[in-house]
Each structure stands twice: as C-alpha cells, then as structure tokens.
Protein backbone atom coordinates (compact mmCIF):
# COMPACT_ATOMS: atom_id res chain seq x y z
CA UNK A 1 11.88 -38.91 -21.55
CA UNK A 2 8.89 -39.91 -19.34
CA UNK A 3 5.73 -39.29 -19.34
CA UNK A 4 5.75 -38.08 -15.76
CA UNK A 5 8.19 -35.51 -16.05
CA UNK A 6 6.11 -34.15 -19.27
CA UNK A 7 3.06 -34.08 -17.55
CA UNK A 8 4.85 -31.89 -15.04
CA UNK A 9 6.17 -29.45 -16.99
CA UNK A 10 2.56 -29.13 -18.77
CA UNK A 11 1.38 -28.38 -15.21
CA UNK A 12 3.77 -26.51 -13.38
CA UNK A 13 2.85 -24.62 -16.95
CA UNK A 14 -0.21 -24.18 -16.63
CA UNK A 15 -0.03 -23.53 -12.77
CA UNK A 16 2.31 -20.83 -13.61
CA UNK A 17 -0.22 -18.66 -16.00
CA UNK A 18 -2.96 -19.30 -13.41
CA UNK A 19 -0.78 -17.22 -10.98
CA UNK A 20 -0.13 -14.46 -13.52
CA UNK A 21 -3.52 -14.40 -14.62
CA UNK A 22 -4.74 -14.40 -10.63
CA UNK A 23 -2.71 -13.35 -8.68
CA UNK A 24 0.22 -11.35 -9.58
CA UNK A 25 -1.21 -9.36 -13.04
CA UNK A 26 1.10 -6.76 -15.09
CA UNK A 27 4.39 -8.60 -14.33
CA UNK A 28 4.98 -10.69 -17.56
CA UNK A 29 7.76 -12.50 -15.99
CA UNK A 30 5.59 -15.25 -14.63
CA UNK A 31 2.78 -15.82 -17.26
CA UNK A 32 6.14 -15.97 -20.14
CA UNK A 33 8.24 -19.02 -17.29
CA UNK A 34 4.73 -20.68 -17.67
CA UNK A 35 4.10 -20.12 -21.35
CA UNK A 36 7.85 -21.88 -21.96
CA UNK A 37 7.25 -24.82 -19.84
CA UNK A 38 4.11 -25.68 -21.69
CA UNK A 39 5.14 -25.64 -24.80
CA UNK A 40 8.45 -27.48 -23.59
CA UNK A 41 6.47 -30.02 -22.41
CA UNK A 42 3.76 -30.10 -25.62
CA UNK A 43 7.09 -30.36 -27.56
CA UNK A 44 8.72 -33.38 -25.34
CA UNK A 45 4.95 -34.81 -25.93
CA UNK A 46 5.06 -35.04 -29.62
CA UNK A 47 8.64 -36.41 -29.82
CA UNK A 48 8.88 -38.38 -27.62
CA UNK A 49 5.34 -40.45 -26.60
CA UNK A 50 3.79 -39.33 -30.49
CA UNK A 51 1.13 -37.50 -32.21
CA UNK A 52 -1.52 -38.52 -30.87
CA UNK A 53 -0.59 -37.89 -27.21
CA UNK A 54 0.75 -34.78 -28.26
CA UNK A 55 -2.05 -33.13 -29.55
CA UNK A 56 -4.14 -34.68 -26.23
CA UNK A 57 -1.55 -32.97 -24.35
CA UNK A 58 -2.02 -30.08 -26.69
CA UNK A 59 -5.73 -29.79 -26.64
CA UNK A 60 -6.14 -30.29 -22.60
CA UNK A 61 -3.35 -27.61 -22.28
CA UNK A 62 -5.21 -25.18 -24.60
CA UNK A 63 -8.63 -25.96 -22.95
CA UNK A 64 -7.39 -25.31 -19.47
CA UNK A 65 -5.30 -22.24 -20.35
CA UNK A 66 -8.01 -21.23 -21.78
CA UNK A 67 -10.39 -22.01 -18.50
CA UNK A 68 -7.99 -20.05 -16.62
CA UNK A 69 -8.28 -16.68 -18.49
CA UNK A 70 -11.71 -17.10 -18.42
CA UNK A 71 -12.13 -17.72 -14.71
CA UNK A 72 -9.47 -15.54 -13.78
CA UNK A 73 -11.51 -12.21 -15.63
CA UNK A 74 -14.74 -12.68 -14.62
CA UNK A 75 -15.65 -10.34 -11.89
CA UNK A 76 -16.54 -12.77 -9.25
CA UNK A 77 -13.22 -13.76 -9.15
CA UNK A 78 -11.81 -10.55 -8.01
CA UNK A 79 -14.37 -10.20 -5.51
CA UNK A 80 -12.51 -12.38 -2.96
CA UNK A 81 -9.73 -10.02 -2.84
CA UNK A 82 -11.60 -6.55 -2.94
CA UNK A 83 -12.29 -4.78 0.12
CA UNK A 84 -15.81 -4.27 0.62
CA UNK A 85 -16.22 -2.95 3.83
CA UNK A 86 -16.79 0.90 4.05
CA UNK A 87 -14.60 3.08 6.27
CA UNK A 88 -17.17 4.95 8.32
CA UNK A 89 -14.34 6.61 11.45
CA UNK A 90 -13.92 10.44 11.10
CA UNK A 91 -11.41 12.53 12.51
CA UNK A 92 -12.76 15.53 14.78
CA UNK A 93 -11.95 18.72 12.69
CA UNK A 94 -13.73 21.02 14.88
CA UNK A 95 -11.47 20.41 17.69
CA UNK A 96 -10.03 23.47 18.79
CA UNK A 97 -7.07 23.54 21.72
CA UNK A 98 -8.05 24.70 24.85
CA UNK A 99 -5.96 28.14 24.47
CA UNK A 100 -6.70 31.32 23.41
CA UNK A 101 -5.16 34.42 21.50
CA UNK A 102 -3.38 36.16 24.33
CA UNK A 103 -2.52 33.63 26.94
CA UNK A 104 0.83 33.32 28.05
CA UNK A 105 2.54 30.44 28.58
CA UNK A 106 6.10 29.20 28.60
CA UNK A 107 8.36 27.32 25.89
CA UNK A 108 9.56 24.12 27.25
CA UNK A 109 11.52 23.57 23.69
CA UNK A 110 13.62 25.73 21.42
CA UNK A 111 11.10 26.87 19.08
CA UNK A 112 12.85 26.55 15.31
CA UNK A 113 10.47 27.91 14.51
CA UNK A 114 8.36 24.69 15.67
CA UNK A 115 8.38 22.74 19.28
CA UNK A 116 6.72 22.25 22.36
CA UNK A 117 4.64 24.92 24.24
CA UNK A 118 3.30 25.04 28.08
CA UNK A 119 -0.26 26.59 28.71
CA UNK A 120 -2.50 25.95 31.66
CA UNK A 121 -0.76 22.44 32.78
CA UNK A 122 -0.69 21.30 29.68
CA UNK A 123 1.51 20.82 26.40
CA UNK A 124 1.13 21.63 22.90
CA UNK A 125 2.97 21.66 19.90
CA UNK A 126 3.44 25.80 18.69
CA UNK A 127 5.19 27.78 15.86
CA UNK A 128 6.60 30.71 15.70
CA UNK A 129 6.18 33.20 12.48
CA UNK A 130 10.13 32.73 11.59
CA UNK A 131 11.65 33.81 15.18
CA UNK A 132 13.64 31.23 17.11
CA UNK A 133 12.85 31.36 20.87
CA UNK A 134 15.14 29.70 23.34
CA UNK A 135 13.85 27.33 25.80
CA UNK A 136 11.79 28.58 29.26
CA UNK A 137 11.09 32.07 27.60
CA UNK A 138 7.60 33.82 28.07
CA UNK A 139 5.39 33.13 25.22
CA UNK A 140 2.00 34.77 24.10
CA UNK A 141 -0.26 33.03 21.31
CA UNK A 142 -0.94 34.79 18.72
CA UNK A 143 -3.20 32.87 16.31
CA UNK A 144 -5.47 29.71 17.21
CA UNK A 145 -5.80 27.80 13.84
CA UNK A 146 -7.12 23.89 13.44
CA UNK A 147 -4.17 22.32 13.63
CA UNK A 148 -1.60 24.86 14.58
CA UNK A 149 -0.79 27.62 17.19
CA UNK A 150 1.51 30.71 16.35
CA UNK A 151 3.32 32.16 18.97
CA UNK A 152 5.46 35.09 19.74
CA UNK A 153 8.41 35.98 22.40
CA UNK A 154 5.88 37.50 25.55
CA UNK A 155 7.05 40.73 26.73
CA UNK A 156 7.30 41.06 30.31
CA UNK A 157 6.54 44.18 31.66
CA UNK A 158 7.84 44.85 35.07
C-alpha cells in the first residue's frame, strides 16, 4: 500500500477525534470512526513501510492525539463558542389593560371559554369562568388580572 493513502487515514484519524473532542462532545460515534482509522493506518504503517516508520507514525499520532485533548479541554477553547453577552430586555409586568371591572363590552368571538373581546374601540383576548358565550353578546368584566381578563354574559336590563 502507499504511503500516501496511510498518511491519510492517520489524518482523516486524527481529524476525526479533533471534531469529537471540539466540536460535537458526548456522541461516541465520531471520536470511535477516528480511533479505527488511526490505528488502521498505524497498522498498514508497520506492515507495510516497517518498524521504524511505524512507530514514527505511531509516536506523531500519539503526540497529536494527545495535543488535541489537551487543547480541546482547556477553557479558552470553549470560550469561542460561549455566549457572553448578557440579556439585559425586560418584559413590562406591570402593564395592566386599559379596562376595568364592570365595563361592558361586546364578544366579537365565541368565547370557549377563551376568545376575543371588544371594549372601548379596542380588542382583547378574555375568558370566561367555564360559560360559553356566543358571538356579539353583551359582556361585563369581571376580574382584571396581569395577563388575563374574566368575563361574564352582561345582563341587559331594559
């Protein structure tokens, strides 16, 4: 066999554990494919170019493995994939609708016991306690939570 196609093996080997090591840790699958070619190709290197090119081939292939895992633990490594940058946005919590317990509006969806509510021109998402209300009924709201507004079927008084 030739020496080329040794030399390959030995580093799509060793190319193959750098990935595991690097970039894809935990699977196995990739680290083992490059642990076989190596020693396929340390193997091809003793029979068929000798002993003493073998254990060259054996010795760089150890020293760079080695080089690898120790590259690929060190923290600064890792550092060029972590995120660093600190997620400062908030959400406004204290954001109440512009409604009020009381006010009657009208629902412009069934309500199941959720859908779509109409107060004062504009549109908000409502829930009933359990009732199902049929579309363009009177509503009154009964609770103002955070992120929620109960409503009932509005009695209309003549």
């Amino acid at each position: 066999m030739e020496w080329i196609t040794i030399v390959s093996l030995l580093v799509f080997g060793i190319l193959l554990l750098v990935v595991e090591i690097v970039l894809v840790p935990g699977t196995t699958l990739v680290g083992l494919a490059g642990i076989i070619l190596m020693a396929i190709g340390i193997w091809l290197g003793f029979r068929d170019l000798g002993l003493v090119y073998g254990y060259w081939m054996l010795g760089i292939s150890v020293l760079l493995t080695a080089g690898a895992v120790y590259f690929g633990l060190k923290k600064q490594t890792w550092q060029r994939f972590t995120l660093t940058t600190v997620n400062k946005a908030r959400v406004n919590e204290d954001d109440r609708p512009a409604v009020e317990v009381g006010e009657v509006g009208k629902a412009l969806s069934a309500l199941r016991p959720a859908g779509t509510g109409y107060f004062h021109g504009k549109t908000f998402e409502v829930t009933t306690n359990g009732e199902f209300i049929q579309t363009d009924t009177a509503i009154r709201i009964l609770k103002v939570e955070p992120h929620r507004i109960v409503v009932e079927r509005a009695i209309q008084t003549a």
